[in-house]
PDB file of N, CA and C in Angstrom:
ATOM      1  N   UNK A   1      30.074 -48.202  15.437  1.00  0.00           N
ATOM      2  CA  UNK A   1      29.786 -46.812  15.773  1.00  0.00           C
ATOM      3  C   UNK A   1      30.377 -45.854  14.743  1.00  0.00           C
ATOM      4  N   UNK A   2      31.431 -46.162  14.587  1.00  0.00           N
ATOM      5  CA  UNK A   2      32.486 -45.039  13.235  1.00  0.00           C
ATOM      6  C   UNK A   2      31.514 -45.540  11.838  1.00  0.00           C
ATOM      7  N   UNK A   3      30.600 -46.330  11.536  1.00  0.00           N
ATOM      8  CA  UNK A   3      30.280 -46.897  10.448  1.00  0.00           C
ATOM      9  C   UNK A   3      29.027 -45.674  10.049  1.00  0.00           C
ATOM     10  N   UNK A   4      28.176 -45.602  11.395  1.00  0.00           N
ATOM     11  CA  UNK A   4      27.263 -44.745  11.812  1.00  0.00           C
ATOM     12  C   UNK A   4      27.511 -43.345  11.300  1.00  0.00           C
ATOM     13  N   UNK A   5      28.736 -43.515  11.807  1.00  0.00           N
ATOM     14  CA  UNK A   5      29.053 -41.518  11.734  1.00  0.00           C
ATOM     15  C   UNK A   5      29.166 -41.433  10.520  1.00  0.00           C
ATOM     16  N   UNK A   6      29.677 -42.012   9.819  1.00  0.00           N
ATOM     17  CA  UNK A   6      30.555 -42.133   8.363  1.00  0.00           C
ATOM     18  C   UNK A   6      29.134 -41.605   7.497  1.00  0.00           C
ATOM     19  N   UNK A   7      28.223 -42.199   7.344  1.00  0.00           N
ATOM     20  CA  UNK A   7      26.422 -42.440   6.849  1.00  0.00           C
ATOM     21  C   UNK A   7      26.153 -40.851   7.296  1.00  0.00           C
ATOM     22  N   UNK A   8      26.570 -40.667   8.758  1.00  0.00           N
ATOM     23  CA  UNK A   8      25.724 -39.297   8.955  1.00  0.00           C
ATOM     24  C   UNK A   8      26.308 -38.002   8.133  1.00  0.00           C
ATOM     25  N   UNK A   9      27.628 -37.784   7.907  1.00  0.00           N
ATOM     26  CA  UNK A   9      28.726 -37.302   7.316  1.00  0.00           C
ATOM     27  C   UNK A   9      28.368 -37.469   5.995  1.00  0.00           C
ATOM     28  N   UNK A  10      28.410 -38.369   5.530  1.00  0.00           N
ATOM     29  CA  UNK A  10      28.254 -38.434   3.998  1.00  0.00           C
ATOM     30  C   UNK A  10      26.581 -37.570   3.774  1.00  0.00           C
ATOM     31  N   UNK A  11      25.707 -38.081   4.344  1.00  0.00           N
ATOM     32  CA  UNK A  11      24.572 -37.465   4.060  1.00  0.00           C
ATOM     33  C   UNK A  11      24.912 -35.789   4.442  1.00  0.00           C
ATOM     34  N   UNK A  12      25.336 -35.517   5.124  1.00  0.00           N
ATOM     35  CA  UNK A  12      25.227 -34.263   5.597  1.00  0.00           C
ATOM     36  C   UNK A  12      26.238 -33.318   4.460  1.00  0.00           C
ATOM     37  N   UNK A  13      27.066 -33.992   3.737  1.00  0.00           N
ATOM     38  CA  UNK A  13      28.039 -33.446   2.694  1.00  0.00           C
ATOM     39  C   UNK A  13      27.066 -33.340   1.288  1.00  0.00           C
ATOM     40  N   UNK A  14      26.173 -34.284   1.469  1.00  0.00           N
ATOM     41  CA  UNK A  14      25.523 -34.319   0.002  1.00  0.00           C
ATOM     42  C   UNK A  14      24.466 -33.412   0.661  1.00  0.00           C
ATOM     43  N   UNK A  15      23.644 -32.878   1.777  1.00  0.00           N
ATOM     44  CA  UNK A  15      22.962 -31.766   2.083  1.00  0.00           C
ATOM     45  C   UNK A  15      23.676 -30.802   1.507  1.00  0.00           C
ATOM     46  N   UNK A  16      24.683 -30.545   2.300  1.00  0.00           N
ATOM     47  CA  UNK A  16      25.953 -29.158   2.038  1.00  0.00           C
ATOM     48  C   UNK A  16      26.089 -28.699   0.529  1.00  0.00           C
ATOM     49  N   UNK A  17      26.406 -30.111   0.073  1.00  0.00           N
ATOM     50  CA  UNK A  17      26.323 -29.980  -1.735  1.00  0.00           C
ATOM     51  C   UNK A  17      24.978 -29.376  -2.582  1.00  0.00           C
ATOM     52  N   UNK A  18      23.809 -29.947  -1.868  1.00  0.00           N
ATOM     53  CA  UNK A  18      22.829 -29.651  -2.679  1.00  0.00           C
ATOM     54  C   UNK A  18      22.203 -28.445  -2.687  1.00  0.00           C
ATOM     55  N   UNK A  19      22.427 -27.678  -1.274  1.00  0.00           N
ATOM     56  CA  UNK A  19      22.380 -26.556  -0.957  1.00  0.00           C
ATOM     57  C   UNK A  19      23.362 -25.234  -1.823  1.00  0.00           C
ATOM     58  N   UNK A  20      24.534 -25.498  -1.704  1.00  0.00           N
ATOM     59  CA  UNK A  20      25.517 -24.995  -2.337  1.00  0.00           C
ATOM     60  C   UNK A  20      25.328 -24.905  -3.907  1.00  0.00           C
ATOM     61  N   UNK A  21      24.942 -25.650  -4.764  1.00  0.00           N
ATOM     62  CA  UNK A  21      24.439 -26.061  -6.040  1.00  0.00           C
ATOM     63  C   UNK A  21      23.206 -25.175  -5.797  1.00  0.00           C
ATOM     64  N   UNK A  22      22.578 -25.176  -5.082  1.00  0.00           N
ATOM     65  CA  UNK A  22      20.817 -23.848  -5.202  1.00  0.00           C
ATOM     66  C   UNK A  22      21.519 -22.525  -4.819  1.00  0.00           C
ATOM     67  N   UNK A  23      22.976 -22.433  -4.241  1.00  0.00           N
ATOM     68  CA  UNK A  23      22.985 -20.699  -4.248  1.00  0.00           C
ATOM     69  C   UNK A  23      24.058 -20.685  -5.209  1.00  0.00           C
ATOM     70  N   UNK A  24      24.444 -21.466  -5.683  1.00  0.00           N
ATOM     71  CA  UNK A  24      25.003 -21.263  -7.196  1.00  0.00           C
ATOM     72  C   UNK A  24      24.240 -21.305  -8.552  1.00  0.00           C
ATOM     73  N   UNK A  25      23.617 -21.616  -8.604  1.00  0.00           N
ATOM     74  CA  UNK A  25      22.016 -21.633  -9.368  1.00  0.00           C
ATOM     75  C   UNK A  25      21.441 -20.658  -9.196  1.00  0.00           C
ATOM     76  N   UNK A  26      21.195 -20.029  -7.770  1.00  0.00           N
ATOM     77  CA  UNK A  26      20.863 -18.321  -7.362  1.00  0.00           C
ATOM     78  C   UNK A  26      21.679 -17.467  -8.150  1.00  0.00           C
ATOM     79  N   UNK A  27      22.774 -17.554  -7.916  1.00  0.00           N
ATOM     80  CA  UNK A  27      23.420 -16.570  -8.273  1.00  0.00           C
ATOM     81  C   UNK A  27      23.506 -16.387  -9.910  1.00  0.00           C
ATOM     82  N   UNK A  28      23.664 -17.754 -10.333  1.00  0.00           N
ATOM     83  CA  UNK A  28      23.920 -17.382 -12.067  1.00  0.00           C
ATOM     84  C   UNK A  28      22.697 -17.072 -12.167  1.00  0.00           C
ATOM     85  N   UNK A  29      21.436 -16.984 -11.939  1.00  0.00           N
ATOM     86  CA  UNK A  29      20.084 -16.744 -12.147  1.00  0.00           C
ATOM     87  C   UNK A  29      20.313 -14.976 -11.972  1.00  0.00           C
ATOM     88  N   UNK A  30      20.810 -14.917 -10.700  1.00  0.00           N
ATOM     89  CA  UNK A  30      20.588 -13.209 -10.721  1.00  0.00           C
ATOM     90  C   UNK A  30      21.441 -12.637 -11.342  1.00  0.00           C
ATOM     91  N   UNK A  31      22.535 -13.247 -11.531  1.00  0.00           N
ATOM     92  CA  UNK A  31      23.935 -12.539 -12.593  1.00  0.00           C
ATOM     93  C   UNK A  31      23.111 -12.519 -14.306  1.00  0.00           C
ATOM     94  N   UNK A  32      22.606 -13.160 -14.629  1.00  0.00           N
ATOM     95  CA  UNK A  32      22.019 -13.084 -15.637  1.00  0.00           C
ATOM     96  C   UNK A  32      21.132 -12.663 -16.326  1.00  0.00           C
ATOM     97  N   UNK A  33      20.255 -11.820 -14.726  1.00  0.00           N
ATOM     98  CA  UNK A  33      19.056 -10.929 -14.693  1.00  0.00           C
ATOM     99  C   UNK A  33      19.991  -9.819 -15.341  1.00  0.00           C
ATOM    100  N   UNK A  34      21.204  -9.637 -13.885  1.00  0.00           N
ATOM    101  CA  UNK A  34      21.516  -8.158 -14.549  1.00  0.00           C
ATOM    102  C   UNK A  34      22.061  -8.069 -15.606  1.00  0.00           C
ATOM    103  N   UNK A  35      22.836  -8.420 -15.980  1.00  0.00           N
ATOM    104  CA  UNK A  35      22.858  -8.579 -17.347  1.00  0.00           C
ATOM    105  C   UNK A  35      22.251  -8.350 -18.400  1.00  0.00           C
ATOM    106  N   UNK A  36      20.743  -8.960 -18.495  1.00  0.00           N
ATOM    107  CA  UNK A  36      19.745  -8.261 -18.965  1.00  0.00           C
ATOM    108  C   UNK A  36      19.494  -7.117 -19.198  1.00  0.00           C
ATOM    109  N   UNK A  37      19.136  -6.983 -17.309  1.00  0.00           N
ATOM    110  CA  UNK A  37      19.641  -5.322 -17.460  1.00  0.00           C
ATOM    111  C   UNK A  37      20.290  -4.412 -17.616  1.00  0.00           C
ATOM    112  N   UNK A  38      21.191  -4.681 -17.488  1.00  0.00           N
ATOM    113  CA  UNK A  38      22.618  -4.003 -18.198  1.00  0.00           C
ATOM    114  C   UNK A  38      22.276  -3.221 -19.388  1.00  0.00           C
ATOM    115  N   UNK A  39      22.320  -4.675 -20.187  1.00  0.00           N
ATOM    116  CA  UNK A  39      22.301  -4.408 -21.746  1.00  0.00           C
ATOM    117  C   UNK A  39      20.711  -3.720 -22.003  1.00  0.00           C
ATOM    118  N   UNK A  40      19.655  -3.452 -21.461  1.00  0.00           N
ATOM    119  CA  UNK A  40      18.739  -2.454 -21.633  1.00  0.00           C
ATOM    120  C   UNK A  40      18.833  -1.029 -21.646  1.00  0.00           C
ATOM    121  N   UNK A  41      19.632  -0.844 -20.071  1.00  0.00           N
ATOM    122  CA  UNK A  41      20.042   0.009 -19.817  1.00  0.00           C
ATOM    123  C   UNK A  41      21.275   0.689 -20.996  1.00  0.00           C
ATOM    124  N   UNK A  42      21.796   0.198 -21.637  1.00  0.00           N
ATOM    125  CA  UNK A  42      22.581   0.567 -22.764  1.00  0.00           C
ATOM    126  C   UNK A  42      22.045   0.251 -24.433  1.00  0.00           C
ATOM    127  N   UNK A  43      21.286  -0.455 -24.307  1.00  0.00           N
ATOM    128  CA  UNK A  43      20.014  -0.118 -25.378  1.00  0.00           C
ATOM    129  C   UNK A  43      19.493   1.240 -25.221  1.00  0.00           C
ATOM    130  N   UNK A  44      19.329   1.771 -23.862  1.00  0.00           N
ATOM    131  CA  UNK A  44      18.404   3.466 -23.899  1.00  0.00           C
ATOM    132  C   UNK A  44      19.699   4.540 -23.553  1.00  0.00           C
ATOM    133  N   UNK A  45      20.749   3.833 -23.844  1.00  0.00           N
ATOM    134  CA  UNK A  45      21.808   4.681 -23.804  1.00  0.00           C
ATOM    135  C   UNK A  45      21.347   5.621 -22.521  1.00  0.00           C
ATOM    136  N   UNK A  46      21.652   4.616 -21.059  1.00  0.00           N
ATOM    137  CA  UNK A  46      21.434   5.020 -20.394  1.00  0.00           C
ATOM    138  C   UNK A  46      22.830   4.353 -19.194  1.00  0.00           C
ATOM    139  N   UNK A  47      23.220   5.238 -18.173  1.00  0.00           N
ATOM    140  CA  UNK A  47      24.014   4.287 -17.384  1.00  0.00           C
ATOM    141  C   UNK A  47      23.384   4.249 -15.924  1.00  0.00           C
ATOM    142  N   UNK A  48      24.004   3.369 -14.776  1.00  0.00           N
ATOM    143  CA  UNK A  48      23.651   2.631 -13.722  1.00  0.00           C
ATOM    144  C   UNK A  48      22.738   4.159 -13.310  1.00  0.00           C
ATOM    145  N   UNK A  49      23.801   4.949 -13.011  1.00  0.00           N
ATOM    146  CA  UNK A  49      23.442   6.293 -12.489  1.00  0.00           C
ATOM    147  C   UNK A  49      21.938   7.465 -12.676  1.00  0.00           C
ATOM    148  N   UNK A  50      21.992   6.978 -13.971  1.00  0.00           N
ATOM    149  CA  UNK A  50      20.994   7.950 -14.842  1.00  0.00           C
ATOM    150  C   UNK A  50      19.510   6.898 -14.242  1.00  0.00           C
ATOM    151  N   UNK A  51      19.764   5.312 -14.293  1.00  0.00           N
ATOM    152  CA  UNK A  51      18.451   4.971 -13.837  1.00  0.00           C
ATOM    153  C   UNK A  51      18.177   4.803 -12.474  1.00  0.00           C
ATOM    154  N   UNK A  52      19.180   4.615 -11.605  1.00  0.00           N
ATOM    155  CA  UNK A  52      18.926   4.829 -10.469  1.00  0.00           C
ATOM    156  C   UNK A  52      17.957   6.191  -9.768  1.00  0.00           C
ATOM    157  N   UNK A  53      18.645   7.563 -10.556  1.00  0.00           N
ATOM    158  CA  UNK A  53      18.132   8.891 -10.591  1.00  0.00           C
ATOM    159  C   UNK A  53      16.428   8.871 -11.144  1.00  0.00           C
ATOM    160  N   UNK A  54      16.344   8.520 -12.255  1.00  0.00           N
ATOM    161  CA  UNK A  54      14.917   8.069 -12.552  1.00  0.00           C
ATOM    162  C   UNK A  54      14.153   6.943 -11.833  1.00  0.00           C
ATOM    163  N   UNK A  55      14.582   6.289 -11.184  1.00  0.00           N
ATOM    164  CA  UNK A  55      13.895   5.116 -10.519  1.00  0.00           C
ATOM    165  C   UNK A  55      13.562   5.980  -8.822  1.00  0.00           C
ATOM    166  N   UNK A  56      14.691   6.356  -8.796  1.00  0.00           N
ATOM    167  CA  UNK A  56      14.264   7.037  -7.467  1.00  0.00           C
ATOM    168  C   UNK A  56      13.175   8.623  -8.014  1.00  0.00           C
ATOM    169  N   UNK A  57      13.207   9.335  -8.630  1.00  0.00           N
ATOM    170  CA  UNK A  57      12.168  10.397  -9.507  1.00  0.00           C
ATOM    171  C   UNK A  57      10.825   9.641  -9.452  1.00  0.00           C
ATOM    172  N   UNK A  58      10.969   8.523  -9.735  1.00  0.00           N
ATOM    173  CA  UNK A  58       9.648   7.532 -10.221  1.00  0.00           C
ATOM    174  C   UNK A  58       8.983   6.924  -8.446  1.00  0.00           C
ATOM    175  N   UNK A  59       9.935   6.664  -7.833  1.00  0.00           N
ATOM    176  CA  UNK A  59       9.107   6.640  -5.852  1.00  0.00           C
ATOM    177  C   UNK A  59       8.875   8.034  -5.776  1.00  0.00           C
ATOM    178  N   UNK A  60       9.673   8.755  -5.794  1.00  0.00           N
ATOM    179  CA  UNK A  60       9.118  10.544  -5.163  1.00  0.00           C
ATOM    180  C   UNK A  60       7.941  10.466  -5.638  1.00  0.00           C
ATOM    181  N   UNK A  61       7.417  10.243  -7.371  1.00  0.00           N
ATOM    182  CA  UNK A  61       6.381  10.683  -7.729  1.00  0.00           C
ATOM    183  C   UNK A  61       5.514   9.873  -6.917  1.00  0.00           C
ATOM    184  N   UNK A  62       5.554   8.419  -7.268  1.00  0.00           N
ATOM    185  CA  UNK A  62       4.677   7.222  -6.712  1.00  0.00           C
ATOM    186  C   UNK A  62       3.738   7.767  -5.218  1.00  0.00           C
ATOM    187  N   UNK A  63       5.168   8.431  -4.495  1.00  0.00           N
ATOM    188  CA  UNK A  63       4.761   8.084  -3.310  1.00  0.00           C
ATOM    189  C   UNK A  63       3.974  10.001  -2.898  1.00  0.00           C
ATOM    190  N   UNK A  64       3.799  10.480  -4.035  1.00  0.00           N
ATOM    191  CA  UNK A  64       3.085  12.305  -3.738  1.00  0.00           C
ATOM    192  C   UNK A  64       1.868  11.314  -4.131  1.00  0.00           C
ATOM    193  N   UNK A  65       1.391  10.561  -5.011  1.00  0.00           N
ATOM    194  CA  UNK A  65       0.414  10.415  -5.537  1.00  0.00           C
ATOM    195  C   UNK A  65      -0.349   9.649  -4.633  1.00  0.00           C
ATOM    196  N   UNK A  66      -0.188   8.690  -3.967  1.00  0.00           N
ATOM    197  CA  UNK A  66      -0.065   7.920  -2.704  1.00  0.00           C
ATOM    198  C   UNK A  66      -0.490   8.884  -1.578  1.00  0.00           C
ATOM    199  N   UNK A  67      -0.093   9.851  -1.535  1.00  0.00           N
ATOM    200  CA  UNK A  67      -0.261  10.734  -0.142  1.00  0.00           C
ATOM    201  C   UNK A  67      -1.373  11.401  -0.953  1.00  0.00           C
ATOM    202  N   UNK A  68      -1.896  12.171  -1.717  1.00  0.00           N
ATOM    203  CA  UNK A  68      -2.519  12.895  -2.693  1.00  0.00           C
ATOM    204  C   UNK A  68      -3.975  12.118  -2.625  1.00  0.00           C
ATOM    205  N   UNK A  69      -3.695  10.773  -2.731  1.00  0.00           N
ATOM    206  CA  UNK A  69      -4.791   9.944  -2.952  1.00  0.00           C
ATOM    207  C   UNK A  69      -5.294   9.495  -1.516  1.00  0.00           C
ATOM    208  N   UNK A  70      -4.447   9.375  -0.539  1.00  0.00           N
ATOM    209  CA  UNK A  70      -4.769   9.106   0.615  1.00  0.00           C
ATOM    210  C   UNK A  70      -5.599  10.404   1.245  1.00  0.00           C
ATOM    211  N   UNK A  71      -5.216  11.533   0.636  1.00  0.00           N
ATOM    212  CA  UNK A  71      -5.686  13.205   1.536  1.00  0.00           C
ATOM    213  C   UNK A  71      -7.079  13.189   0.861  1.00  0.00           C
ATOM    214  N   UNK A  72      -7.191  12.380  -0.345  1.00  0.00           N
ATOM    215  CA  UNK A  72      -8.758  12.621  -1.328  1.00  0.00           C
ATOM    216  C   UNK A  72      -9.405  11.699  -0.380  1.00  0.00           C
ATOM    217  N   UNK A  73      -9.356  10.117  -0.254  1.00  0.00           N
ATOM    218  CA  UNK A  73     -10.258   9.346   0.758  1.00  0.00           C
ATOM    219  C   UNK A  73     -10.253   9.897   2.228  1.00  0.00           C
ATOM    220  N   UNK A  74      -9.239  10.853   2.816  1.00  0.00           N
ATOM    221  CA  UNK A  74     -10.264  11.312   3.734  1.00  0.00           C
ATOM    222  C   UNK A  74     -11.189  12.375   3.971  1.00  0.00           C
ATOM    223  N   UNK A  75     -10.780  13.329   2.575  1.00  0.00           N
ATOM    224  CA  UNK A  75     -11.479  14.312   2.263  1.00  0.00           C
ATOM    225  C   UNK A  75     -12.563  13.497   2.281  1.00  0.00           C
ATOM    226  N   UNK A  76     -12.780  12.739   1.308  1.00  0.00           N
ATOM    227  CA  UNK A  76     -14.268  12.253   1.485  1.00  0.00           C
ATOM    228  C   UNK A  76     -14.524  11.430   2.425  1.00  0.00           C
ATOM    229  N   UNK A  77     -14.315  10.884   2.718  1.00  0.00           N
ATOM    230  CA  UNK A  77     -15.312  10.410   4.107  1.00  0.00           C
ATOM    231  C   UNK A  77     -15.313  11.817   5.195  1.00  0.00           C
ATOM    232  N   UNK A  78     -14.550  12.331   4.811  1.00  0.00           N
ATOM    233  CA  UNK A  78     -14.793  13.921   5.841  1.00  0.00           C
ATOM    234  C   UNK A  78     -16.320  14.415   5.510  1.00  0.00           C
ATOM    235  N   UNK A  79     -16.394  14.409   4.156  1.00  0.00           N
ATOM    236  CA  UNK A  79     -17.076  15.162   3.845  1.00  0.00           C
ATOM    237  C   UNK A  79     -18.765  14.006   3.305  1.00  0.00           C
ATOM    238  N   UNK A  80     -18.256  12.615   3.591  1.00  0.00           N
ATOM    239  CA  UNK A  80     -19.739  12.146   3.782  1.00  0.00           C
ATOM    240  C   UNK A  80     -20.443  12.390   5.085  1.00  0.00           C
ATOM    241  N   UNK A  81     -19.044  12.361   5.942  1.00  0.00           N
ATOM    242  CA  UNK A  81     -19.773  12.532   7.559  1.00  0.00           C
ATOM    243  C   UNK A  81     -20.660  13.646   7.477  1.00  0.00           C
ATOM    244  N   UNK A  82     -19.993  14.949   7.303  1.00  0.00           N
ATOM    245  CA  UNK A  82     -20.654  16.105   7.504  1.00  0.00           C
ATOM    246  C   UNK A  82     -21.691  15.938   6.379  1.00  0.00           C
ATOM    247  N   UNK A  83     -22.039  15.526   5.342  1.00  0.00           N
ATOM    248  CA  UNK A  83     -23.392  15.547   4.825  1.00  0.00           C
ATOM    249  C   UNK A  83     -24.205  14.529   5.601  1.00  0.00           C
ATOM    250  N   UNK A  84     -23.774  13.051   6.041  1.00  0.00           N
ATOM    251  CA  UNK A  84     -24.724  12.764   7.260  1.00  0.00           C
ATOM    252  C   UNK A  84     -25.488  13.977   8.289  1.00  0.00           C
ATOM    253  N   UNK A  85     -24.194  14.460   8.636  1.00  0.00           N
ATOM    254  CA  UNK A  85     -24.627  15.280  10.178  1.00  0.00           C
ATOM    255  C   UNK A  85     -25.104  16.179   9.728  1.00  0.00           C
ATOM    256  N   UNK A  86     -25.238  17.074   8.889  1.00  0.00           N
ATOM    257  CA  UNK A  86     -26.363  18.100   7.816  1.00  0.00           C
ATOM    258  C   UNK A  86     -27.350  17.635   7.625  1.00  0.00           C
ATOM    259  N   UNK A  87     -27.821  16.228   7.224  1.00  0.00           N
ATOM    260  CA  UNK A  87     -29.077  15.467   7.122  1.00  0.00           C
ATOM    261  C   UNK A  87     -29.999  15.382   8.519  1.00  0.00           C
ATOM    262  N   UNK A  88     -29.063  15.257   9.516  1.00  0.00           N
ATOM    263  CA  UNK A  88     -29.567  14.799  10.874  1.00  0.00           C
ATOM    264  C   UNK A  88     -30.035  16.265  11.299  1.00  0.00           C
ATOM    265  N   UNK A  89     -29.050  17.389  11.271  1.00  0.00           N
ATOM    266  CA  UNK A  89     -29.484  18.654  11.391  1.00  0.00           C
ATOM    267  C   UNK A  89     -30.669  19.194  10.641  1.00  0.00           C
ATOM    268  N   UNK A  90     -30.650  18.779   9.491  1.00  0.00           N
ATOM    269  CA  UNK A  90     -32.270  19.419   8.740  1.00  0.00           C
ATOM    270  C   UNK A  90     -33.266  18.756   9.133  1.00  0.00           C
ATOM    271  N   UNK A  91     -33.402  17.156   9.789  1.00  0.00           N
ATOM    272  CA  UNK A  91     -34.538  17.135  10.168  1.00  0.00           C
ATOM    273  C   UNK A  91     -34.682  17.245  11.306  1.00  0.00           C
ATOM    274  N   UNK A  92     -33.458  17.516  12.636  1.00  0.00           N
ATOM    275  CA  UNK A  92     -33.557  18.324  13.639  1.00  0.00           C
ATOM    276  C   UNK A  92     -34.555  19.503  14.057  1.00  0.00           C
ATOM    277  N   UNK A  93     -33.827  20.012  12.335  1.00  0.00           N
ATOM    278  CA  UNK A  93     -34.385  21.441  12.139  1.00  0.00           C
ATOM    279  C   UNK A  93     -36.138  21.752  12.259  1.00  0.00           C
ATOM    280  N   UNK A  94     -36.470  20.425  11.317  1.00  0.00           N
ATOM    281  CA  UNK A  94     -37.986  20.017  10.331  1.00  0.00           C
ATOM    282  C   UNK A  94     -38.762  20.027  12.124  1.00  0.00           C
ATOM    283  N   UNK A  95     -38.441  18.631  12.974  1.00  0.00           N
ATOM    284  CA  UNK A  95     -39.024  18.746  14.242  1.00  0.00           C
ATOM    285  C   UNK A  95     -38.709  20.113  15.295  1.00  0.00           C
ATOM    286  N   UNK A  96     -37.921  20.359  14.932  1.00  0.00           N
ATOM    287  CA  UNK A  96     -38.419  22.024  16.284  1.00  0.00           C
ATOM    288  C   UNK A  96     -39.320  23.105  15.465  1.00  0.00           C
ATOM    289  N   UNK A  97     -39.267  23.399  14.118  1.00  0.00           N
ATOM    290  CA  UNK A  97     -40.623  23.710  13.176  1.00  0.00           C
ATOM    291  C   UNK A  97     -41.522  23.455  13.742  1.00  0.00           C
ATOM    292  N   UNK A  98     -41.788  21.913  13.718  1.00  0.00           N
ATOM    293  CA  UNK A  98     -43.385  21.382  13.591  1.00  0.00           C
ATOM    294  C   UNK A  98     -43.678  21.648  15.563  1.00  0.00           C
ATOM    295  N   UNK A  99     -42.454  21.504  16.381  1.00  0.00           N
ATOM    296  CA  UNK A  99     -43.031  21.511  17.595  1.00  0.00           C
ATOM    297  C   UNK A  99     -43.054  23.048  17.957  1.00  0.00           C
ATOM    298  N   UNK A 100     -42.351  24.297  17.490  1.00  0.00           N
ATOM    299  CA  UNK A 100     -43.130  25.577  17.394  1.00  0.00           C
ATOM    300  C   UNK A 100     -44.226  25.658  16.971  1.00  0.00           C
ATOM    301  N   UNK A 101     -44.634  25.247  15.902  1.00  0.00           N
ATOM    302  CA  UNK A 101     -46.368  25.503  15.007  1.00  0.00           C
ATOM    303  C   UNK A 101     -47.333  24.982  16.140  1.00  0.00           C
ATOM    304  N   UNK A 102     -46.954  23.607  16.709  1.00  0.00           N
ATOM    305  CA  UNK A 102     -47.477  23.016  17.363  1.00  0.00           C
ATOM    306  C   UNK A 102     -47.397  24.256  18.998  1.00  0.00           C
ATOM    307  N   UNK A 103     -46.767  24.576  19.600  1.00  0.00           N
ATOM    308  CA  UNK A 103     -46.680  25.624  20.739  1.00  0.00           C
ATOM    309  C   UNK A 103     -47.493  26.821  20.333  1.00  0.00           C
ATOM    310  N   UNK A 104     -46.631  27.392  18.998  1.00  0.00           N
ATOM    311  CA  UNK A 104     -47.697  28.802  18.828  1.00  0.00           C
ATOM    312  C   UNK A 104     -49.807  28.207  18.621  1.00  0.00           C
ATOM    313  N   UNK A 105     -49.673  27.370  18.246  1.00  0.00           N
ATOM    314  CA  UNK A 105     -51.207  26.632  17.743  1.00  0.00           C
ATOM    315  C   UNK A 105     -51.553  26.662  18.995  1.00  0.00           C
ATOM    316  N   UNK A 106     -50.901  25.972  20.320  1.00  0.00           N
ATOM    317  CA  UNK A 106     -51.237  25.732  21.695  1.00  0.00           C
ATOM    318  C   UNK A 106     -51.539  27.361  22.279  1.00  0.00           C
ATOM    319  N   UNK A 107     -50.534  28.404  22.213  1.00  0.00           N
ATOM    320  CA  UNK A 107     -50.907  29.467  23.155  1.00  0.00           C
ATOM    321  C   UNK A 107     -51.666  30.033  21.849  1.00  0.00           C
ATOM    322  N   UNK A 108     -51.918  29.794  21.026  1.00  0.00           N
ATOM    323  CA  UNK A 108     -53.337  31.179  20.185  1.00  0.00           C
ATOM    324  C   UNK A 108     -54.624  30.707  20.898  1.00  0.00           C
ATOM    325  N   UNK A 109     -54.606  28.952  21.039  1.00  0.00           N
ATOM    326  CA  UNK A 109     -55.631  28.656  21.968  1.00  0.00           C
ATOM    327  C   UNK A 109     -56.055  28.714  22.954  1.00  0.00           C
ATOM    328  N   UNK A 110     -55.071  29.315  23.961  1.00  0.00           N
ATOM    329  CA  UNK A 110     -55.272  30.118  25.248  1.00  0.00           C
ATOM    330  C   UNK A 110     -55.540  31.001  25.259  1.00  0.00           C
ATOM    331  N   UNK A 111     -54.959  32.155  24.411  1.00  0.00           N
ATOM    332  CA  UNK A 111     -54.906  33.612  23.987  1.00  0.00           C
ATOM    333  C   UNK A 111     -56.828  33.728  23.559  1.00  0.00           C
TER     334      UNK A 111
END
């Protein structure tokens, strides 16, 4: 029975390990991003602060243009509807025409 456990333990340490080894692998992966960035950010002789300020400048804009563009697609479909319902109205219009001509034609023939 202790031989058992021993097998389950060991496997479960080399899980623990292999896991541990992928968020240490994470991490030098993302430590090395910034870094990157870092040194960009001081290539444009720029610091954390200054791009944070522009990165957030850069959503404000993103997100007017976003709303801007969203107010244009319903402008238009606003404004296909109402040229539908203008279409439906002019030939509304066209049949109570033709069924006046048709009434006045009816009482001149009584008259």
């Amino acid at each position: 029975h202790w031989r058992g456990q021993s097998g389950v333990d060991e496997h479960a340490m080399e899980s623990l390990e292999v896991k541990v080894n992928m968020q240490r692998q994470l991490i030098e992966d993302k430590t090395n991003h910034l870094n990157t960035l870092v040194k960009r950010l001081q290539a444009r002789d720029m610091n954390l602060i200054q791009f944070i300020e522009r990165a957030n400048e850069v959503d404000r804009m993103k997100a007017a243009i976003e709303e801007r563009d969203r107010k244009f697609v319903s402008r238009e479909r606003t404004l296909e509807n109402l040229r539908q319902e203008n279409g439906k109205l002019k030939d509304e219009n066209l049949n109570l025409l033709d069924e006046k001509r048709k009434l006045n034609t009816m009482l001149a023939e009584i008259n």
